[in-house]
PDB file of N, CA and C in Angstrom:
ATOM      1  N   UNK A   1      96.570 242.070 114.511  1.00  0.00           N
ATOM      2  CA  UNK A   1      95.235 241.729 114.101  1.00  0.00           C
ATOM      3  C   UNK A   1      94.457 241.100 115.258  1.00  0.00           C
ATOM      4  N   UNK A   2      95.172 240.108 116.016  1.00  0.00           N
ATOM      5  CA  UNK A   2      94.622 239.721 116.940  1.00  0.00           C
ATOM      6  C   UNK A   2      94.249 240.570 118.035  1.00  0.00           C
ATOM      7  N   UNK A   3      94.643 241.398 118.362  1.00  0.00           N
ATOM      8  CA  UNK A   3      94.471 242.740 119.875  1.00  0.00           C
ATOM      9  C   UNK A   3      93.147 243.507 119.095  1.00  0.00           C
ATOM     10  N   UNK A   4      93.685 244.156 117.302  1.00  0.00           N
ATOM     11  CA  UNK A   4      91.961 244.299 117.340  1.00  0.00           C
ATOM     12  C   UNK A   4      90.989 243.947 117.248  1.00  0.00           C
ATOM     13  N   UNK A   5      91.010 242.138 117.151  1.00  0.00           N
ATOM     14  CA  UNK A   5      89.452 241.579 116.953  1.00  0.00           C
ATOM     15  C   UNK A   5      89.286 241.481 118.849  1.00  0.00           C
ATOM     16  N   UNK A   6      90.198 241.554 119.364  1.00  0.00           N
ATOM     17  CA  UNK A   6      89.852 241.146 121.124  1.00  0.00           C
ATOM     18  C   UNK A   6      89.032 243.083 121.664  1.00  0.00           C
ATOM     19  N   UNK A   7      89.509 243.604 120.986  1.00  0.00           N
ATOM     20  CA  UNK A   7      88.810 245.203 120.900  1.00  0.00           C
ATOM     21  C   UNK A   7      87.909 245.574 120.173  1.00  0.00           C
ATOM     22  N   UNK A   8      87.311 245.167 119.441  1.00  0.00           N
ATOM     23  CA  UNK A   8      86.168 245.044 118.495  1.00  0.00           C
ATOM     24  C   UNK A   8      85.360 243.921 119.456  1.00  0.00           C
ATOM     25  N   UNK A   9      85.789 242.940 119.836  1.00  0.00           N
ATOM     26  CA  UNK A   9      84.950 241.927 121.151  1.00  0.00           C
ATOM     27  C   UNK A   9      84.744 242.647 122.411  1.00  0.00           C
ATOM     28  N   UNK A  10      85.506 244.006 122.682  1.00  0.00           N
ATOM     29  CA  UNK A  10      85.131 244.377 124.015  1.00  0.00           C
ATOM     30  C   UNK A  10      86.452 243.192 125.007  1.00  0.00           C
ATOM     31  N   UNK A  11      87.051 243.235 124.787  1.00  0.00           N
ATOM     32  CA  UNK A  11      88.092 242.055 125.592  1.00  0.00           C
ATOM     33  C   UNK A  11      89.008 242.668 125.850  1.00  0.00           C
ATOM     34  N   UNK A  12      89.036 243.917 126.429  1.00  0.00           N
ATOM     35  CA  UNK A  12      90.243 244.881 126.350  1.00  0.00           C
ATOM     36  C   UNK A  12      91.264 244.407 127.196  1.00  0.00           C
ATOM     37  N   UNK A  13      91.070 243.583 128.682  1.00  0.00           N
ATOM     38  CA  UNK A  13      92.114 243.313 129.459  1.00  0.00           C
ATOM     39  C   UNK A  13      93.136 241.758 128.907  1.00  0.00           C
ATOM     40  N   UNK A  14      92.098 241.019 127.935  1.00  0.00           N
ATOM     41  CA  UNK A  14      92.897 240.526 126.917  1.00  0.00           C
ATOM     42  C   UNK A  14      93.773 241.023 126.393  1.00  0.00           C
ATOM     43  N   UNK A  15      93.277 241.574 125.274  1.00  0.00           N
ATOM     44  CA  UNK A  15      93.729 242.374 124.260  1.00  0.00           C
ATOM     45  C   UNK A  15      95.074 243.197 124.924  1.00  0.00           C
ATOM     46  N   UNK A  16      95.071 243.918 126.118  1.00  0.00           N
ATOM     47  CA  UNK A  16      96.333 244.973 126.753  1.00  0.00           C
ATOM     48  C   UNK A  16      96.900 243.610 126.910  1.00  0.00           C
ATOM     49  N   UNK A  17      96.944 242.167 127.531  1.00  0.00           N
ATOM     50  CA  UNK A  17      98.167 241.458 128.431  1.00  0.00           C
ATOM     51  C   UNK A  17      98.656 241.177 126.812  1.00  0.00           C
ATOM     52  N   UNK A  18      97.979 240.746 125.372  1.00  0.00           N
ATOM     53  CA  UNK A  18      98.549 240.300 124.406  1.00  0.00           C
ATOM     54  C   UNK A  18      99.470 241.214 123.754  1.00  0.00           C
ATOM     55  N   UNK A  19      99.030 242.394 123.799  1.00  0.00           N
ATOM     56  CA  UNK A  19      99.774 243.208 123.373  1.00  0.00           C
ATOM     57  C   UNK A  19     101.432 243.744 123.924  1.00  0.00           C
ATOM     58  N   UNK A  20     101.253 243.730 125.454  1.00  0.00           N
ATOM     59  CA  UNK A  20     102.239 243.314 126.341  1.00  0.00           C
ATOM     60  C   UNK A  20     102.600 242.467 125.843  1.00  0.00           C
ATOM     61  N   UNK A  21     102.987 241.149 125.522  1.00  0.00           N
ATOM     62  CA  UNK A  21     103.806 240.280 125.271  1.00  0.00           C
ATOM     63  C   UNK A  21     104.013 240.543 123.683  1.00  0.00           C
ATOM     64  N   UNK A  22     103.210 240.607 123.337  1.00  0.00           N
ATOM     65  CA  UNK A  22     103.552 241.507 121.747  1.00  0.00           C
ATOM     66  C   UNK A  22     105.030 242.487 121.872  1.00  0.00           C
ATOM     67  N   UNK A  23     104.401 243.501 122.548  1.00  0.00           N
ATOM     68  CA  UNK A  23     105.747 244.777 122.771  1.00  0.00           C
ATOM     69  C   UNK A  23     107.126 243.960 122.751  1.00  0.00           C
ATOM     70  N   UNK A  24     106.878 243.166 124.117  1.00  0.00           N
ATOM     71  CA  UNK A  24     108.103 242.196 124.448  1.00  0.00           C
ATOM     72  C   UNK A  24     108.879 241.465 123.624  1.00  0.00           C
ATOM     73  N   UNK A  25     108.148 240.884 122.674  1.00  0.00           N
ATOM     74  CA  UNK A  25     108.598 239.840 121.643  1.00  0.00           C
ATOM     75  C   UNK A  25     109.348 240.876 120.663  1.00  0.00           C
ATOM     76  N   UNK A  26     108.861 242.202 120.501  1.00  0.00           N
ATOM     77  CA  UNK A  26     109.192 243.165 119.425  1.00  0.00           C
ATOM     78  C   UNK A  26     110.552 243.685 119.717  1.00  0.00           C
ATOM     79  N   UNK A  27     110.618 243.710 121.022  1.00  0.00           N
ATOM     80  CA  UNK A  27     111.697 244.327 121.909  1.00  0.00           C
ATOM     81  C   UNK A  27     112.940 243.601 121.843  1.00  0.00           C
ATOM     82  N   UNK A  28     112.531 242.065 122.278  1.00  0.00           N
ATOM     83  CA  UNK A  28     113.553 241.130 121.794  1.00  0.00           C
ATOM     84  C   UNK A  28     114.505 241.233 120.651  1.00  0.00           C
ATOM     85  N   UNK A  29     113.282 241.192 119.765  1.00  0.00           N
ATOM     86  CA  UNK A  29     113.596 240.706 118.498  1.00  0.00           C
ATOM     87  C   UNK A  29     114.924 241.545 117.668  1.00  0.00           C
ATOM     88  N   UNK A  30     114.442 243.081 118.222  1.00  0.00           N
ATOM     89  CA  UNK A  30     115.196 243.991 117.374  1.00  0.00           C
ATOM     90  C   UNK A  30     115.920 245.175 118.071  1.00  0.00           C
ATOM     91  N   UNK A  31     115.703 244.703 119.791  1.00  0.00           N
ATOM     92  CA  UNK A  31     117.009 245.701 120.239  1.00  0.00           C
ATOM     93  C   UNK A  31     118.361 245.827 119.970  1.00  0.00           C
ATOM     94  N   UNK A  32     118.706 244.461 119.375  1.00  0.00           N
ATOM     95  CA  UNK A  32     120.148 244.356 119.335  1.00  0.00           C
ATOM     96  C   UNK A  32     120.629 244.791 117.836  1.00  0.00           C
ATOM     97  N   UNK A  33     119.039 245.131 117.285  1.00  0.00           N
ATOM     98  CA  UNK A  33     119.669 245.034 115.542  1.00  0.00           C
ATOM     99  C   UNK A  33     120.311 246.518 115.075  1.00  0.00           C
ATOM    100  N   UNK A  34     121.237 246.574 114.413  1.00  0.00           N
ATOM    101  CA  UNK A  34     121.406 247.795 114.004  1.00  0.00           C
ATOM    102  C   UNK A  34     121.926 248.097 112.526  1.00  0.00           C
ATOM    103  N   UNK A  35     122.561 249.043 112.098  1.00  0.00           N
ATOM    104  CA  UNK A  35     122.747 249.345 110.440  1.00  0.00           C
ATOM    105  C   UNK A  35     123.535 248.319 109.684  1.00  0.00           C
ATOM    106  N   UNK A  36     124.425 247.688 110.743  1.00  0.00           N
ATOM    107  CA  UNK A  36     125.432 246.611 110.000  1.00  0.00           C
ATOM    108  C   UNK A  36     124.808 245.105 109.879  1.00  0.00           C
ATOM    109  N   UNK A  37     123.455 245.357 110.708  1.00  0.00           N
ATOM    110  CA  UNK A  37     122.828 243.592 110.552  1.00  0.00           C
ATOM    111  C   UNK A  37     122.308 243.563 109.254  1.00  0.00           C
ATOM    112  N   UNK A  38     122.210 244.427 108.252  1.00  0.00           N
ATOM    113  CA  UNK A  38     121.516 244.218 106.746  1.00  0.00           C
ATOM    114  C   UNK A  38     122.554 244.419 105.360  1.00  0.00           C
ATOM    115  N   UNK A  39     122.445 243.881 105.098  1.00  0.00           N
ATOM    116  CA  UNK A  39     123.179 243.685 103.688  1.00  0.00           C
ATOM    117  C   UNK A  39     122.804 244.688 102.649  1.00  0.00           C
ATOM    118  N   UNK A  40     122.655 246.013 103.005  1.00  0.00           N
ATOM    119  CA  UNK A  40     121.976 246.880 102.182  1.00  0.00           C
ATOM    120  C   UNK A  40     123.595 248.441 102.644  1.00  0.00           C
ATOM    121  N   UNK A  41     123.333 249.362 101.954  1.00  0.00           N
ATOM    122  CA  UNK A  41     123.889 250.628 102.044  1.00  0.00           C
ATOM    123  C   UNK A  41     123.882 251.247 103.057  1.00  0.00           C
ATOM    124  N   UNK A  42     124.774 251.651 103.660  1.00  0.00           N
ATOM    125  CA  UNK A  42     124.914 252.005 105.407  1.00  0.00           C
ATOM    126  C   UNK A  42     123.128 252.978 105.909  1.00  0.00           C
ATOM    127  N   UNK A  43     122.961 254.159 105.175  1.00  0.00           N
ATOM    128  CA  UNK A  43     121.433 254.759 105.168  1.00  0.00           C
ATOM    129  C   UNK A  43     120.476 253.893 104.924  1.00  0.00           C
ATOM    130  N   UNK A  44     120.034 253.013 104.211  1.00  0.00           N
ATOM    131  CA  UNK A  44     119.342 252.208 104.064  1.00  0.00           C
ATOM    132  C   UNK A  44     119.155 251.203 105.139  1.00  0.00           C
ATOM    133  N   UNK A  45     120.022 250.861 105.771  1.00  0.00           N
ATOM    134  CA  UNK A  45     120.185 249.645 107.251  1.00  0.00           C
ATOM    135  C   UNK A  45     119.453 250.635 108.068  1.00  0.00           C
ATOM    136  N   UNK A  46     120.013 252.462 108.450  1.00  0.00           N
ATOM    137  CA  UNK A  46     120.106 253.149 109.491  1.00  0.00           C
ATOM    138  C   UNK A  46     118.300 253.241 109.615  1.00  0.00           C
ATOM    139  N   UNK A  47     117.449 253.511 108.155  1.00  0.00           N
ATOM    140  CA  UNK A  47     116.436 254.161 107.739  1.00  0.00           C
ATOM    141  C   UNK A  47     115.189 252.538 108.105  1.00  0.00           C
ATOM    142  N   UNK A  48     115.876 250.999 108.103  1.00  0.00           N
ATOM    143  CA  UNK A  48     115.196 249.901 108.807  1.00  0.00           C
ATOM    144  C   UNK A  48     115.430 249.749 109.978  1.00  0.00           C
ATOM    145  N   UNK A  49     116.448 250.468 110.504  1.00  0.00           N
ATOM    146  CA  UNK A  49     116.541 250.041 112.097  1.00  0.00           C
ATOM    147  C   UNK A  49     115.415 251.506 112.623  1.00  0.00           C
ATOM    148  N   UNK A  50     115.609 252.303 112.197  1.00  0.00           N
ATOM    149  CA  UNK A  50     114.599 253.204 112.550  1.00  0.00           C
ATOM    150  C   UNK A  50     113.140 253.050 112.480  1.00  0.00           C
ATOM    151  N   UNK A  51     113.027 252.455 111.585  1.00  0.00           N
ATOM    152  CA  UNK A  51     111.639 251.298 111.074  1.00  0.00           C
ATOM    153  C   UNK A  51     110.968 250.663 111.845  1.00  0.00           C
ATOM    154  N   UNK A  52     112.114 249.895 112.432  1.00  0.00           N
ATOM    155  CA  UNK A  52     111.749 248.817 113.298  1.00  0.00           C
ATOM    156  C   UNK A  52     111.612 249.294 114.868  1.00  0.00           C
ATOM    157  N   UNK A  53     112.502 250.341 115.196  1.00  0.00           N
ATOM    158  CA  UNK A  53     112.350 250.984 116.523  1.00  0.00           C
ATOM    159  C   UNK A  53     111.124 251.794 116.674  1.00  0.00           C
ATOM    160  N   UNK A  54     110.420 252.354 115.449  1.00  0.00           N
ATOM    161  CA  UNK A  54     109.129 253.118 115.829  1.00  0.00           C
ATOM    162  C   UNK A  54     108.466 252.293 115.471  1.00  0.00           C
ATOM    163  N   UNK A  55     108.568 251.115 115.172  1.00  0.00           N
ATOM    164  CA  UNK A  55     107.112 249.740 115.417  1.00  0.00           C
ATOM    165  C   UNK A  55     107.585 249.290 116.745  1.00  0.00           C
ATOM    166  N   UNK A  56     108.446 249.363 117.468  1.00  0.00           N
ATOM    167  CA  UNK A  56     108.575 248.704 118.537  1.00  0.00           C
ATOM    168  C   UNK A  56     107.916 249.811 119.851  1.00  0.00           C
ATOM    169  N   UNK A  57     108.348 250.500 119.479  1.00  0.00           N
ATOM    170  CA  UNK A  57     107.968 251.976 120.480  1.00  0.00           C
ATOM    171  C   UNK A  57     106.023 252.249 120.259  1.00  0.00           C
ATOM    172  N   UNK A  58     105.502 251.653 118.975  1.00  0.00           N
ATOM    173  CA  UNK A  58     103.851 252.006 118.747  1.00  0.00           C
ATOM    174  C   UNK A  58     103.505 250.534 119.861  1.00  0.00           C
ATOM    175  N   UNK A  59     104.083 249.267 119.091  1.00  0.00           N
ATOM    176  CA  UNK A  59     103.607 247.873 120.185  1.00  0.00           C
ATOM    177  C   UNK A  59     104.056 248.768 121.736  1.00  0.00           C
ATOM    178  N   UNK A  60     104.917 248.844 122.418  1.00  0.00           N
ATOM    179  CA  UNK A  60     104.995 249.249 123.593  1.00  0.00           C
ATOM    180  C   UNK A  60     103.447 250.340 123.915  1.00  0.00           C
ATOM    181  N   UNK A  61     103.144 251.508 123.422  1.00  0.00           N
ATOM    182  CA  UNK A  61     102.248 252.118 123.898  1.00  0.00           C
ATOM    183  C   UNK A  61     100.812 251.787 123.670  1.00  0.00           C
ATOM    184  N   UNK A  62     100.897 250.699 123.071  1.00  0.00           N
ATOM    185  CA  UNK A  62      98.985 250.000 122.943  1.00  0.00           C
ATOM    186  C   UNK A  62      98.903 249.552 124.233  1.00  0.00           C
ATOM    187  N   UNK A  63      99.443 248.687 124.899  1.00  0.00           N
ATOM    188  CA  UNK A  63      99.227 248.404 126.095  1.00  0.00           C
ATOM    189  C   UNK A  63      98.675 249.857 126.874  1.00  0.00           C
ATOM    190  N   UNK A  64      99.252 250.960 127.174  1.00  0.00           N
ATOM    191  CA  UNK A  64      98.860 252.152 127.634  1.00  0.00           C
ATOM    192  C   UNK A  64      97.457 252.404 127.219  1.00  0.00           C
ATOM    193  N   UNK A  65      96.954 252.523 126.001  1.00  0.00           N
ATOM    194  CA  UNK A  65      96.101 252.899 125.036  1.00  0.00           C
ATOM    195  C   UNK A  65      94.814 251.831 126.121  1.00  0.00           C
ATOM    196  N   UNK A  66      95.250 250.603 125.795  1.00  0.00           N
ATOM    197  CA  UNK A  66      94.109 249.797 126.173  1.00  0.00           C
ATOM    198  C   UNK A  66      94.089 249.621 127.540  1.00  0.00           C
ATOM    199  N   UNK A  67      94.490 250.167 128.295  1.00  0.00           N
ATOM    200  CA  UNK A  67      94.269 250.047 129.752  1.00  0.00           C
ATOM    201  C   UNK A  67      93.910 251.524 130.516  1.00  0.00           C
ATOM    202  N   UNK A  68      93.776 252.656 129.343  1.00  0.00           N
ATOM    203  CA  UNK A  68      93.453 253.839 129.352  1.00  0.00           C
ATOM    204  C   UNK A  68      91.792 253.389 129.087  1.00  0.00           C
ATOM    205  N   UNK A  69      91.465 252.818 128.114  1.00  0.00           N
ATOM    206  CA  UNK A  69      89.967 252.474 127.489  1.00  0.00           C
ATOM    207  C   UNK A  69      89.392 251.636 128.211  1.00  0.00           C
ATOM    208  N   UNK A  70      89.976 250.678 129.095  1.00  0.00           N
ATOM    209  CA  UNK A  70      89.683 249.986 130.126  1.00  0.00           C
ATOM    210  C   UNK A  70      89.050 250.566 131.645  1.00  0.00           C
ATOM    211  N   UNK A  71      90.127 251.179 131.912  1.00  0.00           N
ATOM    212  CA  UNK A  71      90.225 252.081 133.091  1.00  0.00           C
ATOM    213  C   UNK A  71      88.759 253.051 133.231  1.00  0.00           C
ATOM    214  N   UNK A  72      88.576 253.169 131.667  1.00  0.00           N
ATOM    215  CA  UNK A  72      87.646 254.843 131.768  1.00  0.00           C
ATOM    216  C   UNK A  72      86.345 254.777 131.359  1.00  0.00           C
ATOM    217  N   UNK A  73      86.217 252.864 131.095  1.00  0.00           N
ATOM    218  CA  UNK A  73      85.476 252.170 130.553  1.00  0.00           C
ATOM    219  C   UNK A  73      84.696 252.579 129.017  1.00  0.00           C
ATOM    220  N   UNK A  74      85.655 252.986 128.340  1.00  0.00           N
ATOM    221  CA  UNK A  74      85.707 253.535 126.712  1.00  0.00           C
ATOM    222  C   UNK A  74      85.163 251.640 126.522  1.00  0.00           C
ATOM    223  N   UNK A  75      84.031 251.420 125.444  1.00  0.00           N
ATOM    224  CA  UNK A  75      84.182 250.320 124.819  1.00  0.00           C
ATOM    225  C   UNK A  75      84.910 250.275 123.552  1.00  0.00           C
ATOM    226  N   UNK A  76      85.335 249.092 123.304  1.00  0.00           N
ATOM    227  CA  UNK A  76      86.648 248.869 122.623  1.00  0.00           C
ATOM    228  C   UNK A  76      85.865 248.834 120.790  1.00  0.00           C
ATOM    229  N   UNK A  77      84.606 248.590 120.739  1.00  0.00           N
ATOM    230  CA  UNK A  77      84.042 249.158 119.285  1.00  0.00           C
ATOM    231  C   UNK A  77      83.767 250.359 119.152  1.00  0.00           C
ATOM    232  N   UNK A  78      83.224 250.792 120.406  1.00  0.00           N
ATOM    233  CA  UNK A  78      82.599 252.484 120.381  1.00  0.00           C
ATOM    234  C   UNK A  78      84.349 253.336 119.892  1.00  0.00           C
ATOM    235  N   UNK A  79      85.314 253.083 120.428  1.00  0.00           N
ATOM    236  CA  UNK A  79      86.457 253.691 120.268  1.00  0.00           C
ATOM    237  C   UNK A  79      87.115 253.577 118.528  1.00  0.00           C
ATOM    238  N   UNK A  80      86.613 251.971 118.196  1.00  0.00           N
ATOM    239  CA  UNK A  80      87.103 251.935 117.231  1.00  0.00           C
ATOM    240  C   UNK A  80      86.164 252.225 116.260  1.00  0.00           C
ATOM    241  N   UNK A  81      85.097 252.413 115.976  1.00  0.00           N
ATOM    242  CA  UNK A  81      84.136 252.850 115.449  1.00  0.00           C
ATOM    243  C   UNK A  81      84.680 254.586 115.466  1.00  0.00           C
ATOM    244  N   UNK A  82      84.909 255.625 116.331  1.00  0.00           N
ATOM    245  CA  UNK A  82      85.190 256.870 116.136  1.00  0.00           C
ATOM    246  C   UNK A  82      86.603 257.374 115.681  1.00  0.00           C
ATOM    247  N   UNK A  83      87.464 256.341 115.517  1.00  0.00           N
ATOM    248  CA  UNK A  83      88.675 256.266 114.998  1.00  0.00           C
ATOM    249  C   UNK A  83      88.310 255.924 113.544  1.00  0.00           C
ATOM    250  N   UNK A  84      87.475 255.282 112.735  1.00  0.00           N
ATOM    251  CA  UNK A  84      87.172 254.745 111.299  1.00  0.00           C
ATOM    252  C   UNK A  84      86.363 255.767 111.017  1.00  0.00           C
ATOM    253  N   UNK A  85      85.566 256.874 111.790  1.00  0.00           N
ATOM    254  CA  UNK A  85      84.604 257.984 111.280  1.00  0.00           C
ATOM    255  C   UNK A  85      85.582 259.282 111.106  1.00  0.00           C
ATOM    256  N   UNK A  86      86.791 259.291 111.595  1.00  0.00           N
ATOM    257  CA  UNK A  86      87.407 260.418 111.984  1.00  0.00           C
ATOM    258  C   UNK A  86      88.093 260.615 110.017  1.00  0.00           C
ATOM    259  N   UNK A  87      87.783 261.418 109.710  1.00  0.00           N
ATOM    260  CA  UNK A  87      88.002 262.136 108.418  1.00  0.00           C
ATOM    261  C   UNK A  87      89.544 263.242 108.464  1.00  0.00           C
ATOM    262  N   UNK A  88      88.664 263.887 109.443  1.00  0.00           N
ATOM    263  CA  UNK A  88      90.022 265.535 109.357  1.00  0.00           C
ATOM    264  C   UNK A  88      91.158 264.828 110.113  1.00  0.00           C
ATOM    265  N   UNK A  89      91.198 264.660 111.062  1.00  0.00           N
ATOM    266  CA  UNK A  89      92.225 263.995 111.892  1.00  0.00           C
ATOM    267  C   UNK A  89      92.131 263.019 112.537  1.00  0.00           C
ATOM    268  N   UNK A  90      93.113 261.874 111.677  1.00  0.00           N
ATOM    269  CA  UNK A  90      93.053 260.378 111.352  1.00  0.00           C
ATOM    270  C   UNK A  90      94.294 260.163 112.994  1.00  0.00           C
ATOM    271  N   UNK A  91      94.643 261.032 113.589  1.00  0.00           N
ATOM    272  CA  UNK A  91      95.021 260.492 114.365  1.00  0.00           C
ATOM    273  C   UNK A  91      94.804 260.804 115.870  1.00  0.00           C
ATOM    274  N   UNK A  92      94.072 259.612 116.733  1.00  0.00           N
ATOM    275  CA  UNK A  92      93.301 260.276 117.834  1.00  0.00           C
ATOM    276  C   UNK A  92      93.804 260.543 119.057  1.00  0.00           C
ATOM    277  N   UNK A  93      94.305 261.665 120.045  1.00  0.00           N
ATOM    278  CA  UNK A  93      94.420 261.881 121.068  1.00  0.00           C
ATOM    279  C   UNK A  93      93.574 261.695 122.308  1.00  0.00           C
ATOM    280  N   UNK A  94      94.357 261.166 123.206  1.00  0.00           N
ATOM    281  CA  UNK A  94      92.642 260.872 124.446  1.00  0.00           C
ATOM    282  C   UNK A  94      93.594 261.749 125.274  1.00  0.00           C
ATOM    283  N   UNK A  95      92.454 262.650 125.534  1.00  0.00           N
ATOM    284  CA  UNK A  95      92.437 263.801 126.828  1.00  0.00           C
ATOM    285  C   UNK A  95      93.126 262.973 128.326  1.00  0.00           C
ATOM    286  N   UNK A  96      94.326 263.340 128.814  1.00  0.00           N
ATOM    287  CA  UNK A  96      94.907 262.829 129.939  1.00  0.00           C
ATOM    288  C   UNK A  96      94.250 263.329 130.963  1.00  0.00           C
ATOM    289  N   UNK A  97      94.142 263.062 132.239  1.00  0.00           N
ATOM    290  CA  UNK A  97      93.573 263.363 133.796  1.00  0.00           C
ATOM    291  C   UNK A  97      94.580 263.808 134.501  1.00  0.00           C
TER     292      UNK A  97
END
């Protein structure tokens, strides 16, 4: 919540170092975890550690994201403003160089 009110402010080189330490903290938290750290049915552990590795892997690539919008000087409402209009396809690709 916090990275998008600093992107909705236009604070993008904020917003990328928080998110960086975001990733980090995520990384910490749950590299070591795996199917036997939960008290649940062996698929059920496998199906939260998987959970937790593709939230850790989305925090890792915002940093990218916002230093892409930075870099190319995308403003950080104009971006999020065409991401909340986008209807057909809710999920947005930015054209690489």
């Amino acid at each position: 919540m916090r990275v998008d009110c600093q992107i909705r402010a236009n604070e993008l080189l904020n917003a990328q170092r928080v998110s960086e330490r975001i990733a980090g903290e995520y990384q910490g938290l749950f590299e070591r975890t795996g199917p036997a750290s939960f008290n649940v049915d062996h698929s059920e552990g496998r199906a939260t550690v998987k959970l937790l590795r593709d939230v850790t892997d989305s925090a890792h690539s915002k940093p990218f994201l916002l230093d892409y919008l930075r870099t190319r000087r995308i403003e950080g409402p104009a971006y999020i403003d065409s991401l909340e209009r986008e209807k057909v396809q809710p999920m947005l690709v930015l054209p690489a160089t």
